[in-house]
PDB file of N, CA and C in Angstrom:
ATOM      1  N   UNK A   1     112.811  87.308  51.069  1.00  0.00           N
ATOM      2  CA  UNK A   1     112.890  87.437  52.527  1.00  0.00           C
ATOM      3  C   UNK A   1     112.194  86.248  53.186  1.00  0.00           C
ATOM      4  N   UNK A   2     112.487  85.704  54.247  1.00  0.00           N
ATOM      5  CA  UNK A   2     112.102  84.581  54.699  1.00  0.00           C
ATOM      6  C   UNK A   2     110.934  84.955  55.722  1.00  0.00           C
ATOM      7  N   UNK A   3     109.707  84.179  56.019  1.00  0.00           N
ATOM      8  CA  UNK A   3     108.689  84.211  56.376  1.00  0.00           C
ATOM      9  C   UNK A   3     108.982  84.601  57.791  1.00  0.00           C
ATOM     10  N   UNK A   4     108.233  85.560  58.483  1.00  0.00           N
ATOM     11  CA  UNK A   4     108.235  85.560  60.545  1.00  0.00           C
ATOM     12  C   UNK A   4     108.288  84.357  60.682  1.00  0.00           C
ATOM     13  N   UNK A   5     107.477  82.988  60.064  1.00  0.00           N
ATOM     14  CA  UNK A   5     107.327  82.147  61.131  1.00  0.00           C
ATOM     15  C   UNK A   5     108.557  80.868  60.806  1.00  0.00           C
ATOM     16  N   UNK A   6     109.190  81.472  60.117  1.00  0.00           N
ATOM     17  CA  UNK A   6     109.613  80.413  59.865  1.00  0.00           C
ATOM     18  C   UNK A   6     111.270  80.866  60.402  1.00  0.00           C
ATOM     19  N   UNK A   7     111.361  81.997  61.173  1.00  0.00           N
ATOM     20  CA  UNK A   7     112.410  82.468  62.315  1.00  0.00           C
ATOM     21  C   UNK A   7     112.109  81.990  63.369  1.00  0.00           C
ATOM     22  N   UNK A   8     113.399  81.637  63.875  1.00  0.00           N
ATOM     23  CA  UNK A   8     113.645  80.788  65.231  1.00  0.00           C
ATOM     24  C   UNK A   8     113.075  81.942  66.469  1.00  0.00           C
ATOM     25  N   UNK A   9     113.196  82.862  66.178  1.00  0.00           N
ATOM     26  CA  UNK A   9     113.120  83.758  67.422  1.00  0.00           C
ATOM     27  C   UNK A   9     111.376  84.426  67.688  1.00  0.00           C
ATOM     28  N   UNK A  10     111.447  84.379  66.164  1.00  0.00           N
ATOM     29  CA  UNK A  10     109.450  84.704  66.472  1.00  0.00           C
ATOM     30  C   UNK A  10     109.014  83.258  66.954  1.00  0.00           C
ATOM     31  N   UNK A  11     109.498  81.564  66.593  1.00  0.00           N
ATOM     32  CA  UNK A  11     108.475  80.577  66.905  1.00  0.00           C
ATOM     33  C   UNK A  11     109.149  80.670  68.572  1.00  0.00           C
ATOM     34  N   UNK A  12     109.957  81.140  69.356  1.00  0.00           N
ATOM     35  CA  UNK A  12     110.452  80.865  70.664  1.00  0.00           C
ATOM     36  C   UNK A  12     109.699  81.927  71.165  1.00  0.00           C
ATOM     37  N   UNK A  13     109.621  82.819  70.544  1.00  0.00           N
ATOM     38  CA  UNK A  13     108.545  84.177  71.223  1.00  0.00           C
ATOM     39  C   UNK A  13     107.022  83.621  71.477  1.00  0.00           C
ATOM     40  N   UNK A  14     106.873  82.778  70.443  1.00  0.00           N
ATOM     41  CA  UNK A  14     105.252  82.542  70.295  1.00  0.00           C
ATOM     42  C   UNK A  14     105.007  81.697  71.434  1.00  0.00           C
ATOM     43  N   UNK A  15     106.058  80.491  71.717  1.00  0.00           N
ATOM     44  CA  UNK A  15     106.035  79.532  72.477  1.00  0.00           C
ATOM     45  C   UNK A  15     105.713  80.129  73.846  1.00  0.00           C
ATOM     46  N   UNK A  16     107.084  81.328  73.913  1.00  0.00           N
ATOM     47  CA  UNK A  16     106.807  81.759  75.297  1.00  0.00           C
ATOM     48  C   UNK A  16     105.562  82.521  75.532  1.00  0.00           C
ATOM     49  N   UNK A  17     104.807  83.098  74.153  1.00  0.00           N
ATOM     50  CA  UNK A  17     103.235  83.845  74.615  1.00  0.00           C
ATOM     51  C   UNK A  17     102.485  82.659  75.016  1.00  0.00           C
ATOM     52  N   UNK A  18     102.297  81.981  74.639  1.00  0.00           N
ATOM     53  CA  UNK A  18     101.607  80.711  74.664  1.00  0.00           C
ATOM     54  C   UNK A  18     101.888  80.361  76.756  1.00  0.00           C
ATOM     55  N   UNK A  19     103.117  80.461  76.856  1.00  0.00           N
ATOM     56  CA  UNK A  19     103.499  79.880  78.409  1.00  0.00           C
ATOM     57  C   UNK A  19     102.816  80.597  79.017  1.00  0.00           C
ATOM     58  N   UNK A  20     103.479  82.003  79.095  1.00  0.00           N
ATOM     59  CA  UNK A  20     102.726  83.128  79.801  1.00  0.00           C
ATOM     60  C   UNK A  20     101.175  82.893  80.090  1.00  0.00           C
ATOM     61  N   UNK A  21     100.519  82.601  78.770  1.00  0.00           N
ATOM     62  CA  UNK A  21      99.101  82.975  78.950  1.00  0.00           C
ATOM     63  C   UNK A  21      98.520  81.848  80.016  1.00  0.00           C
ATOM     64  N   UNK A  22      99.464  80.292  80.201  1.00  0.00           N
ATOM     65  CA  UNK A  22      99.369  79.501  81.447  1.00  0.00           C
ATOM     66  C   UNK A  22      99.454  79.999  82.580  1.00  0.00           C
ATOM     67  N   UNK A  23     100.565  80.655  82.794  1.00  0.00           N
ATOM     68  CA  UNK A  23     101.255  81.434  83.838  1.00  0.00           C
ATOM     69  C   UNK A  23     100.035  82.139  84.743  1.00  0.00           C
ATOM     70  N   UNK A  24      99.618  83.236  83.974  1.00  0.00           N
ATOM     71  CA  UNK A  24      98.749  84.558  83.873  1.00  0.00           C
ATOM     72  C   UNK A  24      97.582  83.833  84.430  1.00  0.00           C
ATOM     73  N   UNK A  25      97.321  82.983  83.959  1.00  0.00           N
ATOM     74  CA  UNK A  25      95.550  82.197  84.020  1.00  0.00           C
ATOM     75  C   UNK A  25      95.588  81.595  85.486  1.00  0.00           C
ATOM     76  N   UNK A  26      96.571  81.865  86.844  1.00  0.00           N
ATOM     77  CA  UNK A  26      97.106  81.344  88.351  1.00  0.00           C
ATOM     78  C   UNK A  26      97.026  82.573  89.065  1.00  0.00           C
ATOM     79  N   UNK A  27      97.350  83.671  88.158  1.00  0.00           N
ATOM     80  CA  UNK A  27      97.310  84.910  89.068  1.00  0.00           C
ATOM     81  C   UNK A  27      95.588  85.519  89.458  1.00  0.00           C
ATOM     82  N   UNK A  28      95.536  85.820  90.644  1.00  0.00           N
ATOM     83  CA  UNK A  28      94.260  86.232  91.377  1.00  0.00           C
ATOM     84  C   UNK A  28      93.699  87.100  90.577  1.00  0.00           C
ATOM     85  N   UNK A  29      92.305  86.897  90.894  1.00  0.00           N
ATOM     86  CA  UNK A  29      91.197  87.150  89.663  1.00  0.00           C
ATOM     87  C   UNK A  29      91.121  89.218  89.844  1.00  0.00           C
ATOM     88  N   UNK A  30      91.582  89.281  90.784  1.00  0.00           N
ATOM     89  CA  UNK A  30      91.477  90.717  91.069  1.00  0.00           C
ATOM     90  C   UNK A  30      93.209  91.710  90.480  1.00  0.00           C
ATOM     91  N   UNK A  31      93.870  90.932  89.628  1.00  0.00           N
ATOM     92  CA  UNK A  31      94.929  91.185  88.589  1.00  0.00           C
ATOM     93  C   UNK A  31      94.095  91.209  87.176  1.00  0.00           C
ATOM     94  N   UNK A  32      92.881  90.740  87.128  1.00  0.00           N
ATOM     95  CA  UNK A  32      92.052  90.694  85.912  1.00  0.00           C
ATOM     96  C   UNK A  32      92.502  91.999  85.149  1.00  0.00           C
ATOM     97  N   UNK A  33      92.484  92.814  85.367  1.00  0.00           N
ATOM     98  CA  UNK A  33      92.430  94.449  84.905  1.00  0.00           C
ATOM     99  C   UNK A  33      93.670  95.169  85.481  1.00  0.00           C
ATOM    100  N   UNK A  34      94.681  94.614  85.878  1.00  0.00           N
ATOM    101  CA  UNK A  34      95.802  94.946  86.355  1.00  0.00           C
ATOM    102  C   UNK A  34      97.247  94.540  86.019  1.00  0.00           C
ATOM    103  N   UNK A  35      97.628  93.593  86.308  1.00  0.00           N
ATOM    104  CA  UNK A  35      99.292  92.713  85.479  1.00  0.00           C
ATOM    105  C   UNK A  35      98.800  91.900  84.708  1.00  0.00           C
ATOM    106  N   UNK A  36      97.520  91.117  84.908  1.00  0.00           N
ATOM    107  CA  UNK A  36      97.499  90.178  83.541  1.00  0.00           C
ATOM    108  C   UNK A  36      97.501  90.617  82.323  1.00  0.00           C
ATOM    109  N   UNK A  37      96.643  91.474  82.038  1.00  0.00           N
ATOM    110  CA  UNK A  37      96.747  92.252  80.760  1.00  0.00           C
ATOM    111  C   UNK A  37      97.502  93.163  80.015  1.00  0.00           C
ATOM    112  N   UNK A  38      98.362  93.716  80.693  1.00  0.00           N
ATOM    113  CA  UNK A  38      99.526  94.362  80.769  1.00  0.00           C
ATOM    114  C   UNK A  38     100.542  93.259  80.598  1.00  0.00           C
ATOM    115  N   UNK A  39     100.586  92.174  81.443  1.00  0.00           N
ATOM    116  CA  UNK A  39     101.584  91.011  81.091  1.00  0.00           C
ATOM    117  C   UNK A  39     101.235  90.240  79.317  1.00  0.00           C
ATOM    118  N   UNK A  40     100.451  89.962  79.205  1.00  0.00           N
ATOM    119  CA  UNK A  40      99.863  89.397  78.565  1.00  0.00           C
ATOM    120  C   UNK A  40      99.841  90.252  77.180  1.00  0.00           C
ATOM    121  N   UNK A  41      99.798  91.602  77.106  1.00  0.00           N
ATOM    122  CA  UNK A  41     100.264  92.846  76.186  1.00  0.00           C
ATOM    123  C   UNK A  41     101.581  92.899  75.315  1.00  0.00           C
ATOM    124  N   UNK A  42     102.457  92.787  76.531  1.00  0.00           N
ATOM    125  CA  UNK A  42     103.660  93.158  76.827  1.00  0.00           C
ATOM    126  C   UNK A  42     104.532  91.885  75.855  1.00  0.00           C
ATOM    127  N   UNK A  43     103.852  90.747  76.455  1.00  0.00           N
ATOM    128  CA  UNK A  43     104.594  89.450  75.867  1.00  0.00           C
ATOM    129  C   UNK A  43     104.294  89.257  74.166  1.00  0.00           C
ATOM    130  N   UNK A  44     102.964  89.527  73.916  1.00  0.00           N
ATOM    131  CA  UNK A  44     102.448  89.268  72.656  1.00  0.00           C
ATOM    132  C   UNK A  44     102.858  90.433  71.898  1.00  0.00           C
ATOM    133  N   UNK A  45     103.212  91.435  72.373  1.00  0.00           N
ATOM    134  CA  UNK A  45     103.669  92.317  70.981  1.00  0.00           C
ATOM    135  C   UNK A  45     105.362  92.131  70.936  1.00  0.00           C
ATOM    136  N   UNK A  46     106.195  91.184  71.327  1.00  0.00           N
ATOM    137  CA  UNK A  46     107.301  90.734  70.923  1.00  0.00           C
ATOM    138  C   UNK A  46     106.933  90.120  69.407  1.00  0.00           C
ATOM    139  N   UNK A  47     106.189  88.902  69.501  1.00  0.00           N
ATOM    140  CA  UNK A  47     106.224  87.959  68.673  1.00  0.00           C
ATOM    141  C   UNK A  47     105.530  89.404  67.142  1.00  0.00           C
ATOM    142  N   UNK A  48     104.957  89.879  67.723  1.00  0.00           N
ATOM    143  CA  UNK A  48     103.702  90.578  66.875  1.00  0.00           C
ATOM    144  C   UNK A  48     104.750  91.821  65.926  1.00  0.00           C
ATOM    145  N   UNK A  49     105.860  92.175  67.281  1.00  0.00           N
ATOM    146  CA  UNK A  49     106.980  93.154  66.380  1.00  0.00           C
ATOM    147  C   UNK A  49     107.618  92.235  65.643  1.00  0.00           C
ATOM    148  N   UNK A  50     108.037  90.984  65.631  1.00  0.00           N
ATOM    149  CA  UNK A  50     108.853  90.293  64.729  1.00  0.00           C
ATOM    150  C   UNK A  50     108.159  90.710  63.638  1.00  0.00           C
ATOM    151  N   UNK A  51     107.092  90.079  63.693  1.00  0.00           N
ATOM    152  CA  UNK A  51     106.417  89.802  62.618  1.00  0.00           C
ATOM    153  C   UNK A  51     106.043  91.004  61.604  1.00  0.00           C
ATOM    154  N   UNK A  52     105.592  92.161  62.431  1.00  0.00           N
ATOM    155  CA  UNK A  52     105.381  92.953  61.152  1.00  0.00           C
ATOM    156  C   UNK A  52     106.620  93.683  60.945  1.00  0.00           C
ATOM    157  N   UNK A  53     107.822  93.501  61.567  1.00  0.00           N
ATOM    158  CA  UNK A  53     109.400  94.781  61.195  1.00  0.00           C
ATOM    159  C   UNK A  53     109.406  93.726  59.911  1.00  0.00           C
ATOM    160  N   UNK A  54     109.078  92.175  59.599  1.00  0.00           N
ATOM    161  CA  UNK A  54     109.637  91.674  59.002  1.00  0.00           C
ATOM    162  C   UNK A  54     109.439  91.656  57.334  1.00  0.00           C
ATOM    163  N   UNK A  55     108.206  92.416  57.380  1.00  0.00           N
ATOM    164  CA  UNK A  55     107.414  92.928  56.249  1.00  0.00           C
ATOM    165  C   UNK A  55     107.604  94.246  56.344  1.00  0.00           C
ATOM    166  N   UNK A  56     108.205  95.251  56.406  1.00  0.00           N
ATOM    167  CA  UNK A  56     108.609  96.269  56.397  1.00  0.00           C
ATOM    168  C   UNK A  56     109.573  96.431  54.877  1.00  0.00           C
ATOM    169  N   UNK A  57     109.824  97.473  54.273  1.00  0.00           N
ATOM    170  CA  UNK A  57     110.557  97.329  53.323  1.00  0.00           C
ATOM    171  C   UNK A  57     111.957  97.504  52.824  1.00  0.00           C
ATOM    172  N   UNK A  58     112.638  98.483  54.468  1.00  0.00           N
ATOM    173  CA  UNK A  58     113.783  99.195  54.594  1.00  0.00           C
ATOM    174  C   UNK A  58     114.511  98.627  55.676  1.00  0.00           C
ATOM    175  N   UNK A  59     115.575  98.131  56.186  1.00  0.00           N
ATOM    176  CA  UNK A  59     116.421  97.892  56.615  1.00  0.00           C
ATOM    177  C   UNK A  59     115.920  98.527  57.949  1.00  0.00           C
ATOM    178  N   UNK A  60     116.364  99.834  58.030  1.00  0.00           N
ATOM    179  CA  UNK A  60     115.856 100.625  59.312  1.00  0.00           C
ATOM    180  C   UNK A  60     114.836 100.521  60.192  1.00  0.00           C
ATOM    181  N   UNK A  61     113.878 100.046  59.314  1.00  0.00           N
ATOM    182  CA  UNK A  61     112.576 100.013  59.972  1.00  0.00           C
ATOM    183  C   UNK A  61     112.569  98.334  60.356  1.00  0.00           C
ATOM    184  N   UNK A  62     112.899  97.344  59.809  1.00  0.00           N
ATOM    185  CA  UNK A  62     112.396  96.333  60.129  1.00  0.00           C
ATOM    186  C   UNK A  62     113.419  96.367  61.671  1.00  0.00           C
ATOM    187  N   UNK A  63     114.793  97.037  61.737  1.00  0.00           N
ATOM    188  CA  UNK A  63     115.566  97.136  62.940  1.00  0.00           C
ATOM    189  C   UNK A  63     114.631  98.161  64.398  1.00  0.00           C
ATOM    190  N   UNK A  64     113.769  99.057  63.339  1.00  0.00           N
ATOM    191  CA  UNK A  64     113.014  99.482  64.713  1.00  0.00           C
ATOM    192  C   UNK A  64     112.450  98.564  65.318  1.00  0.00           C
ATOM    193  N   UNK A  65     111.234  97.724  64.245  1.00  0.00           N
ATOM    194  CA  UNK A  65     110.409  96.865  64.939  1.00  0.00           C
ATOM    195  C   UNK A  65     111.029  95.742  65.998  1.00  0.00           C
ATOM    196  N   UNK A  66     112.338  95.485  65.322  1.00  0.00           N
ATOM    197  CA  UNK A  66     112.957  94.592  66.362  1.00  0.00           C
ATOM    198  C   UNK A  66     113.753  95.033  67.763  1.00  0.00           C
ATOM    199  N   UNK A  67     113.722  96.545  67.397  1.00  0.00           N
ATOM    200  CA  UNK A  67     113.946  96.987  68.453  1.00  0.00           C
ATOM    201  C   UNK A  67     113.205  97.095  69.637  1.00  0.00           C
ATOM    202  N   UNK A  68     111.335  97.371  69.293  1.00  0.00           N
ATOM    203  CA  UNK A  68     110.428  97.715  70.051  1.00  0.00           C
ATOM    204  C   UNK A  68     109.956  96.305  70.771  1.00  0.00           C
ATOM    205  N   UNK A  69     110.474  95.177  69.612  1.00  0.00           N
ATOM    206  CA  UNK A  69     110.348  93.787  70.244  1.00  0.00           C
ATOM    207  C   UNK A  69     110.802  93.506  71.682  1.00  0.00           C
ATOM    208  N   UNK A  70     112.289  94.010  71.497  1.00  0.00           N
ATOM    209  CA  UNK A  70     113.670  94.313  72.499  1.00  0.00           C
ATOM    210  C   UNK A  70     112.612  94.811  73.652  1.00  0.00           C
ATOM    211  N   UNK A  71     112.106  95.800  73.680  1.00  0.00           N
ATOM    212  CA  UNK A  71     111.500  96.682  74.322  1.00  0.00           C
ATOM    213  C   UNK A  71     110.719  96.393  75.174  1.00  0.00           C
ATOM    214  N   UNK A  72     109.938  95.252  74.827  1.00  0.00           N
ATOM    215  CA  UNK A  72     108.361  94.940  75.063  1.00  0.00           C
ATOM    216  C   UNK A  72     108.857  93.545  75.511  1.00  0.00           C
ATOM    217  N   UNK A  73     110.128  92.781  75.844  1.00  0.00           N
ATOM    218  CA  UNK A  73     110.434  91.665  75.930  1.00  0.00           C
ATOM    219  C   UNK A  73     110.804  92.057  77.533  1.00  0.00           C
ATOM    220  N   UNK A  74     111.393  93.052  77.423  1.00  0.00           N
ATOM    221  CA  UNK A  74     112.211  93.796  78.561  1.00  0.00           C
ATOM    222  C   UNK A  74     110.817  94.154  79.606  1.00  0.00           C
ATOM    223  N   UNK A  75     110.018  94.607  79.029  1.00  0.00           N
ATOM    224  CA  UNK A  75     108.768  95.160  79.858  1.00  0.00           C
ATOM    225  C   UNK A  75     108.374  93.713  80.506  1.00  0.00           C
ATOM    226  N   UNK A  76     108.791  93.181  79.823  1.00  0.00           N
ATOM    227  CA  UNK A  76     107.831  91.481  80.470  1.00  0.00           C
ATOM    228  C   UNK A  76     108.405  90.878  81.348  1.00  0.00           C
ATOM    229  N   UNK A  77     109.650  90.906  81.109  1.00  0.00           N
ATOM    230  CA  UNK A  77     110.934  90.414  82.189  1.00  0.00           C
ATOM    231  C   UNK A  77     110.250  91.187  83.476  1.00  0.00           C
ATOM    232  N   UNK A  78     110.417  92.326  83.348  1.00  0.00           N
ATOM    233  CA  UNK A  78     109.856  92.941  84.919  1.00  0.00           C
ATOM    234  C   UNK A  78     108.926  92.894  85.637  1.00  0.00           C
ATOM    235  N   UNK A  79     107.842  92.580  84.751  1.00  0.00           N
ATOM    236  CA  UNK A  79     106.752  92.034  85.002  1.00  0.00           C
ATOM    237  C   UNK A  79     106.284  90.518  85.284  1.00  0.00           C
ATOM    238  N   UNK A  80     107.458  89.986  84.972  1.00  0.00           N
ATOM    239  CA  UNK A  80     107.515  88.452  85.800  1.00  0.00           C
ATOM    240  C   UNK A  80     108.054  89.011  87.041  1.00  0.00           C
ATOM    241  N   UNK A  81     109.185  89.720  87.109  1.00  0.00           N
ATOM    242  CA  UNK A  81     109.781  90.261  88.419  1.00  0.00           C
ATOM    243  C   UNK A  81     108.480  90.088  89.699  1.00  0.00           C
ATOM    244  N   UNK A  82     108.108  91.123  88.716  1.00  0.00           N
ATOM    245  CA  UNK A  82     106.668  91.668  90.158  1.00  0.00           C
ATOM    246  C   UNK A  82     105.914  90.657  90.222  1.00  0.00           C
ATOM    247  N   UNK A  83     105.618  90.100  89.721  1.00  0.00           N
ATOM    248  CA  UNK A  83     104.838  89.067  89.651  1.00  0.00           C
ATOM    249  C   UNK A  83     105.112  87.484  90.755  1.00  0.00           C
ATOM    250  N   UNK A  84     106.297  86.781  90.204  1.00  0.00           N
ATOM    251  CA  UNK A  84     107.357  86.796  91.776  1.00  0.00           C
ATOM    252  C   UNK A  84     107.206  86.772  93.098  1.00  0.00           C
ATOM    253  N   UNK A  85     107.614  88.716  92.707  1.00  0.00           N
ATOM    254  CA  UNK A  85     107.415  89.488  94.296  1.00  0.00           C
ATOM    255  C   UNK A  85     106.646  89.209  95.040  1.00  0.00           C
ATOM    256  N   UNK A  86     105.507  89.556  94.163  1.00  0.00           N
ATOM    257  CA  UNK A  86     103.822  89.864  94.770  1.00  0.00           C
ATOM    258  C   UNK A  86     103.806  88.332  95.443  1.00  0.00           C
ATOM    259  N   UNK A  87     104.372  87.486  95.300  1.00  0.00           N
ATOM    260  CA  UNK A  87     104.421  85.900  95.390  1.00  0.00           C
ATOM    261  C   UNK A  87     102.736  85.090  94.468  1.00  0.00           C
ATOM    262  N   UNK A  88     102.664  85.819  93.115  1.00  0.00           N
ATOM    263  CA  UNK A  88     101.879  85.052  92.496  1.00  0.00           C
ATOM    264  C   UNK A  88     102.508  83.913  91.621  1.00  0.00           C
ATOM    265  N   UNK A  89     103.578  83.871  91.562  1.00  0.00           N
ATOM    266  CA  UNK A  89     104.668  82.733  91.049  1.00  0.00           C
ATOM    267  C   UNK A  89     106.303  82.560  91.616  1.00  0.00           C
ATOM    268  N   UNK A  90     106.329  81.175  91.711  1.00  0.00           N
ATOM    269  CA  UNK A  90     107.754  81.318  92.507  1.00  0.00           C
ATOM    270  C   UNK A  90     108.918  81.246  91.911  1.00  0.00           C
ATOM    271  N   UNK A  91     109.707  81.568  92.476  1.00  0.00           N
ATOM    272  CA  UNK A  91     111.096  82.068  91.473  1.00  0.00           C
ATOM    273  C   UNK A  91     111.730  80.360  90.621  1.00  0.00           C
ATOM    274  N   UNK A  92     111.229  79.229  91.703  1.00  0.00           N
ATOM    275  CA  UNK A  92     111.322  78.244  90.574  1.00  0.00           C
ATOM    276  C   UNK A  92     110.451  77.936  89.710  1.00  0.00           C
ATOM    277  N   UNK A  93     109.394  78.493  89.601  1.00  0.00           N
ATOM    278  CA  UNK A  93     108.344  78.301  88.304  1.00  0.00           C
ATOM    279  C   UNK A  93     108.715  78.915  87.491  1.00  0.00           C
ATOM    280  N   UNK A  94     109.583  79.968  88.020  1.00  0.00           N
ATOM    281  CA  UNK A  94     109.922  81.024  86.438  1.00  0.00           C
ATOM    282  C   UNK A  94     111.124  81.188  86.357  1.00  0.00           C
ATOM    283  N   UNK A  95     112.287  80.227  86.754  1.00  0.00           N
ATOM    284  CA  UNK A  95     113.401  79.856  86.235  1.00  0.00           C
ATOM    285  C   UNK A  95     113.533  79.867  85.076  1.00  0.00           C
ATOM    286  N   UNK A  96     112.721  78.681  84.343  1.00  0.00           N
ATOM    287  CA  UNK A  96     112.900  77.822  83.023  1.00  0.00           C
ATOM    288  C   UNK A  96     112.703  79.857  82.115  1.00  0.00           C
ATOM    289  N   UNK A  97     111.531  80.074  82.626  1.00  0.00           N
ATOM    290  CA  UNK A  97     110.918  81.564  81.697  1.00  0.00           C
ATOM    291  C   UNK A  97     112.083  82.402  81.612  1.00  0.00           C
ATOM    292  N   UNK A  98     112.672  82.645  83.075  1.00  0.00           N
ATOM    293  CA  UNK A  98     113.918  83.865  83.043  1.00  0.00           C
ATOM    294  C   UNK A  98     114.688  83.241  82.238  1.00  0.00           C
ATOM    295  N   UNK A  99     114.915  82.024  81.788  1.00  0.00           N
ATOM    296  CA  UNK A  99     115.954  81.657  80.806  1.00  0.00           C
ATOM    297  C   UNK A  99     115.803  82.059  79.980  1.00  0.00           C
ATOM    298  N   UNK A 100     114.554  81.684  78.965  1.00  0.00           N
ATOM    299  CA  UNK A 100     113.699  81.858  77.730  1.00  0.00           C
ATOM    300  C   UNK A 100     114.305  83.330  77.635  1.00  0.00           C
ATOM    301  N   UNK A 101     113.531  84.004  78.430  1.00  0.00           N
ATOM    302  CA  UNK A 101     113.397  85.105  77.995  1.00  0.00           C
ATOM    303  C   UNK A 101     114.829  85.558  78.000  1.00  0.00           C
ATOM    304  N   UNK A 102     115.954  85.687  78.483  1.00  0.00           N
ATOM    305  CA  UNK A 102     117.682  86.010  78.034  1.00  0.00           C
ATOM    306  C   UNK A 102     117.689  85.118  76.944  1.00  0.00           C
ATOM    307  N   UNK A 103     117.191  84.548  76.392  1.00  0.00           N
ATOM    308  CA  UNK A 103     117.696  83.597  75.155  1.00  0.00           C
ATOM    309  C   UNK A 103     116.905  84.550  74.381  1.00  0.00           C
ATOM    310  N   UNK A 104     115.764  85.084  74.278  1.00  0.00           N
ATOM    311  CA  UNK A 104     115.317  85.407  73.386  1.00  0.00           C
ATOM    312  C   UNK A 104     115.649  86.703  73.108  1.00  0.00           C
ATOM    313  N   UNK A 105     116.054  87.427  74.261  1.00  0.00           N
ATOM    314  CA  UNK A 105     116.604  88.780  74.571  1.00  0.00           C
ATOM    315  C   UNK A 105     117.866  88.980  73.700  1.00  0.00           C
ATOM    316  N   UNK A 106     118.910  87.712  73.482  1.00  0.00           N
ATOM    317  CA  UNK A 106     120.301  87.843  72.836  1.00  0.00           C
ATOM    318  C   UNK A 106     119.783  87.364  71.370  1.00  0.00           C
ATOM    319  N   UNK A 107     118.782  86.484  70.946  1.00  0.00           N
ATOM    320  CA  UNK A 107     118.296  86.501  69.832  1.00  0.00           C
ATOM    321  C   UNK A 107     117.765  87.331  68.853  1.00  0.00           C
ATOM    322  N   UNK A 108     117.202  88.179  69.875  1.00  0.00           N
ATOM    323  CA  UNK A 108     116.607  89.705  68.768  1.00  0.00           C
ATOM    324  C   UNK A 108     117.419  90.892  69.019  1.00  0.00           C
ATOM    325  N   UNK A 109     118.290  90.595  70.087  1.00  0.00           N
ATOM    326  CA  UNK A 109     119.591  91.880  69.855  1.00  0.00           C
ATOM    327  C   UNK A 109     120.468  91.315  68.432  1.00  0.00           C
ATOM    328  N   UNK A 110     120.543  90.328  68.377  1.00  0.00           N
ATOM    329  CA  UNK A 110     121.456  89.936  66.834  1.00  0.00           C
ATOM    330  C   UNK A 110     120.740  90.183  65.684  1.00  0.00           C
ATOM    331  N   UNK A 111     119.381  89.607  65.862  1.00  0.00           N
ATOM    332  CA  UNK A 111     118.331  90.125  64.773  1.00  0.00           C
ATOM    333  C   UNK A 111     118.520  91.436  64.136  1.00  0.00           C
ATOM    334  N   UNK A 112     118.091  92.738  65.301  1.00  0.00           N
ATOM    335  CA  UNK A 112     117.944  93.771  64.780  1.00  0.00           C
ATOM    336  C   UNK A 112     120.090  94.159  64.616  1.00  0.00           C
ATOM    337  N   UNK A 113     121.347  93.742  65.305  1.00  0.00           N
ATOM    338  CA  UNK A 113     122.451  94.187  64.338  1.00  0.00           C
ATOM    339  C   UNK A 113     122.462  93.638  63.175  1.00  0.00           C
ATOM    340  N   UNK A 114     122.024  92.437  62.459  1.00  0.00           N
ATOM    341  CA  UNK A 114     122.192  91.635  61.302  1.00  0.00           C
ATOM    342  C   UNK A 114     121.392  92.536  60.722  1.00  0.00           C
ATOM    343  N   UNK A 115     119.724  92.791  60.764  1.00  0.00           N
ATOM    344  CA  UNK A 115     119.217  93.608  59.924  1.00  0.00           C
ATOM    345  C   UNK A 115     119.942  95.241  59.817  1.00  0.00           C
ATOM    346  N   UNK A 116     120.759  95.584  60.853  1.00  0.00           N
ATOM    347  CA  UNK A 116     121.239  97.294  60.057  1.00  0.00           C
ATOM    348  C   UNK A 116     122.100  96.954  59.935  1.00  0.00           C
ATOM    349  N   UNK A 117     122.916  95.911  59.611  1.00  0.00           N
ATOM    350  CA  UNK A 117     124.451  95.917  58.929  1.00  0.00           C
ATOM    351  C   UNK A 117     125.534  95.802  59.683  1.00  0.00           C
ATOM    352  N   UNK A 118     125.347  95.369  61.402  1.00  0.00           N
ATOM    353  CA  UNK A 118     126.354  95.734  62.236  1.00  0.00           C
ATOM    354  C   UNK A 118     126.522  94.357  62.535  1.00  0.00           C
ATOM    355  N   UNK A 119     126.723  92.983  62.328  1.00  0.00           N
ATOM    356  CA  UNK A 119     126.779  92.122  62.955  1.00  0.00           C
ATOM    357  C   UNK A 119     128.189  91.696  62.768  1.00  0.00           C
TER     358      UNK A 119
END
């Protein structure tokens, strides 16, 4: 089985935790205990589900983890949303991100059909 890191979709996940945590470090200090950490949650257990569905030993399961990836990628998307909103970032700062993140979104939907057999 080939290493997490050496998948295209965990090193584009990592990249984008890595952005985020730039991102996050602009938003007002009184988000300390509120969207940053929750953002910042949300983004890092993508890369973190790659990684351990990928050491898993059954087919099924490594498709959950990539599912919960799915999951937690989706939670983040919305949470740039609000984030946005609130006008702590502007919708052209997080262009390039809303991309990322649909790229990475159609990357681990193929992931987890290739791992259960449906691709």
């Amino acid at each position: 089985m080939q290493r997490f890191t050496e998948l295209k979709v965990w090193e584009r996940s990592h990249r984008l935790a890595l952005q985020i945590y730039q991102v996050s470090k602009r938003m007002p200090a009184d988000e300390r205990f509120g969207l940053i950490p929750q953002l910042r949650r949300a983004l890092v257990s993508v890369p973190t589900n790659i990684a351990e569905g990928s050491k898993r030993t059954s087919s099924p399961e490594y498709a959950r983890f990539s599912n919960i990836a799915e999951a937690s990628l989706a939670e983040t998307e919305y949470l740039l949303i609000l984030s946005r909103d609130l006008g702590y970032e502007s919708a052209v700062s997080l262009k390039t991100i809303f991309s990322e993140v649909a790229e990475i979104a159609g990357m681990l939907h193929r992931l987890r059909l290739k791992v259960e057999g449906k691709h």
